[in-house]
N, C-alpha and C. Protein backbone atom coordinates (compact mmCIF):
# COMPACT_ATOMS: atom_id res chain seq x y z
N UNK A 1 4.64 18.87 -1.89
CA UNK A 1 5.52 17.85 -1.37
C UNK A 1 4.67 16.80 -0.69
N UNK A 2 5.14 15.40 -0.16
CA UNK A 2 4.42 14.49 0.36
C UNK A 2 4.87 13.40 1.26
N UNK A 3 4.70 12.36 1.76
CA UNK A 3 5.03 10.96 2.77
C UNK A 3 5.54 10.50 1.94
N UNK A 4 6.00 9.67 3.00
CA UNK A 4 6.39 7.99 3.03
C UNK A 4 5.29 7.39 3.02
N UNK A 5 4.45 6.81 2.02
CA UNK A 5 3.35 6.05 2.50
C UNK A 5 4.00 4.62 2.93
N UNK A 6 5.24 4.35 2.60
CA UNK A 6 5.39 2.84 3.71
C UNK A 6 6.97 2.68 2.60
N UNK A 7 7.59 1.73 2.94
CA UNK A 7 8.59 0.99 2.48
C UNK A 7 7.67 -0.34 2.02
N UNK A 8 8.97 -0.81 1.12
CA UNK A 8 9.10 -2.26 0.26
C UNK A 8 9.67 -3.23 0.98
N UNK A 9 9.38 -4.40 1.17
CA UNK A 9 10.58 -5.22 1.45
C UNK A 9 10.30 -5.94 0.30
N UNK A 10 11.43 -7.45 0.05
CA UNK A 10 11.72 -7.57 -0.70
C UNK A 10 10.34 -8.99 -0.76
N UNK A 11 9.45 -9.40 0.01
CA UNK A 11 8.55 -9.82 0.46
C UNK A 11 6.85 -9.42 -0.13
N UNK A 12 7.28 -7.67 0.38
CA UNK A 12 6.19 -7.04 -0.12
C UNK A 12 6.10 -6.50 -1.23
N UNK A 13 7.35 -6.27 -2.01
CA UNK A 13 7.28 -5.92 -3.65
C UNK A 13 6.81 -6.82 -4.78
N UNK A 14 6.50 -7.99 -4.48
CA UNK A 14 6.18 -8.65 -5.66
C UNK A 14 6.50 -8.96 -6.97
N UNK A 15 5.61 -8.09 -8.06
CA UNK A 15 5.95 -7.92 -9.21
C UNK A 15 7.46 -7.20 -9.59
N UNK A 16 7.16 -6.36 -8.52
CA UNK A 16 8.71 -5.51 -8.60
C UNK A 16 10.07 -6.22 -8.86
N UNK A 17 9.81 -7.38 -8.12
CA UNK A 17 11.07 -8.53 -7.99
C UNK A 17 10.97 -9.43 -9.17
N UNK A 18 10.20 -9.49 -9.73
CA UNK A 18 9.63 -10.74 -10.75
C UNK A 18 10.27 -10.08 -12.05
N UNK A 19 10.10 -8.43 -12.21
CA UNK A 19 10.62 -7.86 -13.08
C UNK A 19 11.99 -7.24 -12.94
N UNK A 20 12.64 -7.61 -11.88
CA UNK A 20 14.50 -7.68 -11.59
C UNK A 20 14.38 -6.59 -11.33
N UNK A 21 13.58 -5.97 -10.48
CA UNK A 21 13.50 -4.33 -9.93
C UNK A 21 13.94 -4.88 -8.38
N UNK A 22 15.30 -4.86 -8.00
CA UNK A 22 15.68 -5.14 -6.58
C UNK A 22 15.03 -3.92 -5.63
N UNK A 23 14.34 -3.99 -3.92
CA UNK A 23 14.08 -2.80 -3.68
C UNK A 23 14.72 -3.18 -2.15
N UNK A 24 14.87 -2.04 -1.25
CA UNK A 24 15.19 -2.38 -0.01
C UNK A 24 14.04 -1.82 0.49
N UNK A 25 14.07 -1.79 2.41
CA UNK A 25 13.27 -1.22 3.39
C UNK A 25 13.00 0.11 2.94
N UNK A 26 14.24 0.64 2.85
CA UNK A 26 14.33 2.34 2.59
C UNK A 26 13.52 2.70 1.47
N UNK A 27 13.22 1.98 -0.03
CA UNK A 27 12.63 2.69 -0.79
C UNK A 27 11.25 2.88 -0.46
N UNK A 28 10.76 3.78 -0.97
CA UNK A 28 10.00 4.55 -1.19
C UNK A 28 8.51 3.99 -1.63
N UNK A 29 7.01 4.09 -1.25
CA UNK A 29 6.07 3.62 -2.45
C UNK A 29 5.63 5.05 -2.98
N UNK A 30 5.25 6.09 -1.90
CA UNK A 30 5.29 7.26 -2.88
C UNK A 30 6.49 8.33 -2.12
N UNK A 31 7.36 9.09 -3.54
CA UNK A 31 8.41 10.37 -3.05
C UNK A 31 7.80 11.20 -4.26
N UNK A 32 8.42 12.30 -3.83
CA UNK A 32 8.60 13.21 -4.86
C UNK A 32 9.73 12.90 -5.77
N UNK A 33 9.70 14.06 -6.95
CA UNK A 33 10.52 13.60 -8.11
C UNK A 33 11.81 13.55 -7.74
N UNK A 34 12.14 14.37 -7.05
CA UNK A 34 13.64 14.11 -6.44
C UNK A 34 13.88 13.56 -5.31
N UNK A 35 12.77 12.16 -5.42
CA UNK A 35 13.06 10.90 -4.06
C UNK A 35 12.85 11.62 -3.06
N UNK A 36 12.38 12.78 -2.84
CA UNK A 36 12.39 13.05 -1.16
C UNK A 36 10.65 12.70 -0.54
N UNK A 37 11.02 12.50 0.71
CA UNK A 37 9.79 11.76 1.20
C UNK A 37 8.64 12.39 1.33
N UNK A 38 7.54 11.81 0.49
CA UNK A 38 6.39 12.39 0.75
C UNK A 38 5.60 12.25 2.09
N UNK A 39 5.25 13.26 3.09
CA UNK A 39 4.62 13.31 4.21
C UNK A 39 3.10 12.17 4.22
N UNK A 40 2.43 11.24 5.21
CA UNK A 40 1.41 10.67 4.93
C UNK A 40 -0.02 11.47 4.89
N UNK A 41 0.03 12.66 5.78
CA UNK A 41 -0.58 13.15 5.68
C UNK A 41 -1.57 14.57 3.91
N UNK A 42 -0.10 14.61 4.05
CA UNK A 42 0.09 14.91 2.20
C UNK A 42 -0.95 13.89 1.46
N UNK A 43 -0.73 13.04 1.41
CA UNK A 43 -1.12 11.96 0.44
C UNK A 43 -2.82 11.77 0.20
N UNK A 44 -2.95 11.68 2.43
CA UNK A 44 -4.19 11.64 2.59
C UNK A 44 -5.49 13.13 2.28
N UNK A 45 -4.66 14.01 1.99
CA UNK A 45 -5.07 15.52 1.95
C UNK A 45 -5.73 15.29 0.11
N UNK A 46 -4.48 14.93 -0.19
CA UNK A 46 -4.83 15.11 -1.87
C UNK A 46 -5.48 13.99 -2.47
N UNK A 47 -5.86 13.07 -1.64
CA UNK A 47 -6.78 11.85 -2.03
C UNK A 47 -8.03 12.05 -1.75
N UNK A 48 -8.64 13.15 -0.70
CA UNK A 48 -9.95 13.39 0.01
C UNK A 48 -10.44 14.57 -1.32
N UNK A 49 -9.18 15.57 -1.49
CA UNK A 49 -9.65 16.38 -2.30
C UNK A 49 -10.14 16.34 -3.98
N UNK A 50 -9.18 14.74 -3.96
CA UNK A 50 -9.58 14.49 -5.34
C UNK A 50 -11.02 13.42 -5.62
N UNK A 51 -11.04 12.87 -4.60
CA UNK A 51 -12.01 12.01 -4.78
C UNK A 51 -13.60 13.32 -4.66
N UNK A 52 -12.98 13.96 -3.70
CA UNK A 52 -14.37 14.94 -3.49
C UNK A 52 -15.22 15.28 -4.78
N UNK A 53 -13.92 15.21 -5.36
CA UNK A 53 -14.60 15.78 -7.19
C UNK A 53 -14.95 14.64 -7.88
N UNK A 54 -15.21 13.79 -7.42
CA UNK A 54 -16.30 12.85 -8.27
C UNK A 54 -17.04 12.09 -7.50
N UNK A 55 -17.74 11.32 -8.65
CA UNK A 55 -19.09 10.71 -8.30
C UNK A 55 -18.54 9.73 -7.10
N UNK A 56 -17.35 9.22 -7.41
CA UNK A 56 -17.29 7.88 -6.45
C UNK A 56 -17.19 7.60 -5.37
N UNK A 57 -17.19 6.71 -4.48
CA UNK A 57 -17.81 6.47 -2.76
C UNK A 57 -16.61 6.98 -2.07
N UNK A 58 -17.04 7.69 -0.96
CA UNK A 58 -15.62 8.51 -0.58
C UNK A 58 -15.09 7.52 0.55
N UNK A 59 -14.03 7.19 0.31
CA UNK A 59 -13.13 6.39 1.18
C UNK A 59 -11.65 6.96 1.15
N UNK A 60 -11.49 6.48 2.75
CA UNK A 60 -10.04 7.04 2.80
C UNK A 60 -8.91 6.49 2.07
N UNK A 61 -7.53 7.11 1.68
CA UNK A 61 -7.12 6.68 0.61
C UNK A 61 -6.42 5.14 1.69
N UNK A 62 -6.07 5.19 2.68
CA UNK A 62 -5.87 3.81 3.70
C UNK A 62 -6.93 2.80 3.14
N UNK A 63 -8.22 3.03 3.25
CA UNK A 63 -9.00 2.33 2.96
C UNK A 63 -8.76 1.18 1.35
N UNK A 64 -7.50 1.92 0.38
CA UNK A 64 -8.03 1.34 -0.33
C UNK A 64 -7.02 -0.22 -0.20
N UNK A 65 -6.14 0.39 0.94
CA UNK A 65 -4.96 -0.81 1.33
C UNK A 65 -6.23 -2.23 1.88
N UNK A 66 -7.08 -1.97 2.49
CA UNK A 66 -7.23 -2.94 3.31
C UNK A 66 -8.45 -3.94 1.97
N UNK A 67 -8.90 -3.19 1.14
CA UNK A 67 -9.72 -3.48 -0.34
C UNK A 67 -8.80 -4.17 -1.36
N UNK A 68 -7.23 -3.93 -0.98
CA UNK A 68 -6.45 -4.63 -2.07
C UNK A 68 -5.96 -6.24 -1.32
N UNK A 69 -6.28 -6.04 0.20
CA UNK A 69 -6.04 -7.55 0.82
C UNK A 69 -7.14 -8.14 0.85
N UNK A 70 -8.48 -7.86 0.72
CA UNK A 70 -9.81 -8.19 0.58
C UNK A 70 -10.10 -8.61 -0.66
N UNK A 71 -9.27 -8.02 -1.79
CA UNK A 71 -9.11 -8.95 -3.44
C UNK A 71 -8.66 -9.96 -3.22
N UNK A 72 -6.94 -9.65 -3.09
CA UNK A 72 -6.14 -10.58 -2.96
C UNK A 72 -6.55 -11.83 -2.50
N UNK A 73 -6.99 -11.94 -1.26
CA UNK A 73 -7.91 -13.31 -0.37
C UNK A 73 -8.98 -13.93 -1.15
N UNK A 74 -9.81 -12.36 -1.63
CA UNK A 74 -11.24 -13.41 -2.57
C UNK A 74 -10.61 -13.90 -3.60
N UNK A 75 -9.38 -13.92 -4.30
CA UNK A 75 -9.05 -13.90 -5.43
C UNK A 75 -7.87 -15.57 -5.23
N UNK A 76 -7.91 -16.31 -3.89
CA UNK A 76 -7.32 -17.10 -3.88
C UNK A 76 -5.82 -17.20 -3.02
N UNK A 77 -5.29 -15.35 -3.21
CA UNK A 77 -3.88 -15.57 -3.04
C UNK A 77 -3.83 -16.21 -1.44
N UNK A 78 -2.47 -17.60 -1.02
CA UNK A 78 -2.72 -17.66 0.46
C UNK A 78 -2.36 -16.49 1.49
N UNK A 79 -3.20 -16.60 2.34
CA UNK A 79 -2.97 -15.54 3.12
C UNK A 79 -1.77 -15.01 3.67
N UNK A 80 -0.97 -16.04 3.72
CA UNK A 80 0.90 -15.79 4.47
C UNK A 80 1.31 -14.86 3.25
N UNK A 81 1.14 -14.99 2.10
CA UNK A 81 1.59 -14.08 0.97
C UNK A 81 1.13 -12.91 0.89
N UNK A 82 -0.24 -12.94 1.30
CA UNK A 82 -0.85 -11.69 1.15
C UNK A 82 -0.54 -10.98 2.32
N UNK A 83 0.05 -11.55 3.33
CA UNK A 83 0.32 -10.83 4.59
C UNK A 83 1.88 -10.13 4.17
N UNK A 84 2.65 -11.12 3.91
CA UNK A 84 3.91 -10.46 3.52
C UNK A 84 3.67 -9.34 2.54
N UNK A 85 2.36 -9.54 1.65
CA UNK A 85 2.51 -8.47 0.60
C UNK A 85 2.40 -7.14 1.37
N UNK A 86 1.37 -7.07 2.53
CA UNK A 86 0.88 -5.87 3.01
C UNK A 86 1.70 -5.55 4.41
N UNK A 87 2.79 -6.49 4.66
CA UNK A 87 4.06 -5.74 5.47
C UNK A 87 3.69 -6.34 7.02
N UNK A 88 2.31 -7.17 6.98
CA UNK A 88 1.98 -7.56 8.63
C UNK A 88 2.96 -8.56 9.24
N UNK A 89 2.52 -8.37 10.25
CA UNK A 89 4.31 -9.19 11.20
C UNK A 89 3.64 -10.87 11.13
N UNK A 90 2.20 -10.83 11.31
CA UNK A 90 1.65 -12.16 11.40
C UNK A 90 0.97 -12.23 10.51
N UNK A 91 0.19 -13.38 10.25
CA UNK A 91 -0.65 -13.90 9.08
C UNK A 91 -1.68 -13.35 9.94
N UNK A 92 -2.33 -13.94 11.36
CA UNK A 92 -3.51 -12.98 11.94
C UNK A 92 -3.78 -11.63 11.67
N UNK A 93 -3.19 -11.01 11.63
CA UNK A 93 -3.57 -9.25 11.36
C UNK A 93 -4.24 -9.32 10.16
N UNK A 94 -3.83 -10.07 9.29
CA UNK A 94 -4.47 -9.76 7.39
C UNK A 94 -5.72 -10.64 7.80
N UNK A 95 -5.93 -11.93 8.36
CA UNK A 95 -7.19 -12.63 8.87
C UNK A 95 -8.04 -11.57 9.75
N UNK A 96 -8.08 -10.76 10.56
CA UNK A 96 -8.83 -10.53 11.74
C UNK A 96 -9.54 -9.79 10.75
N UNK A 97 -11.34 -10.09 11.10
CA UNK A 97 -11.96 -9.06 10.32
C UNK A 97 -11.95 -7.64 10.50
N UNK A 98 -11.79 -7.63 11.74
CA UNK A 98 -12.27 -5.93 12.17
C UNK A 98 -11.89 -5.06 11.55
């Protein structure tokens, strides 16, 4: 079984919306098959264990959130978008390097 790794808004779904996939707060990014909520810790358990088994650089599976706003930015998108994509209340939070 597993978390909630976070809700959608209709802000942060994107493509989801582009392809007439309506979502609310409540859905889900990862459930189990019968929609029930996967725990975060779950998620983070079976991402350490899977990565363990290969060659590649071990990062936490969080880590790979803050690598998909670090595209997004090198890649042009403006930052107010990319902030809404990743659910921050301000555009500063997705700017601050730390």
């Amino acid at each position: 079984m597993g978390t909630q790794a976070g809700s959608l808004s209709d802000a942060g779904a994107g493509g989801l919306n582009v392809a007439g996939i309506g979502l609310s707060d409540d859905d889900l990014v990862i459930a189990h098959a019968d929609g029930s909520i996967v725990q975060p810790i779950y998620v983070s358990q079976q991402w350490a264990r899977l990565i363990a088994k290969t060659s590649l650089v071990r990062l936490r599976f969080h880590d790979l959130r803050h690598a998909h706003a670090t595209h997004l930015l090198a890649n042009g998108v403006h930052p107010k978008v990319a902030s809404e994509r990743l659910g921050h209340s301000k555009v500063g939070i997705t700017l601050d390097p730390r």
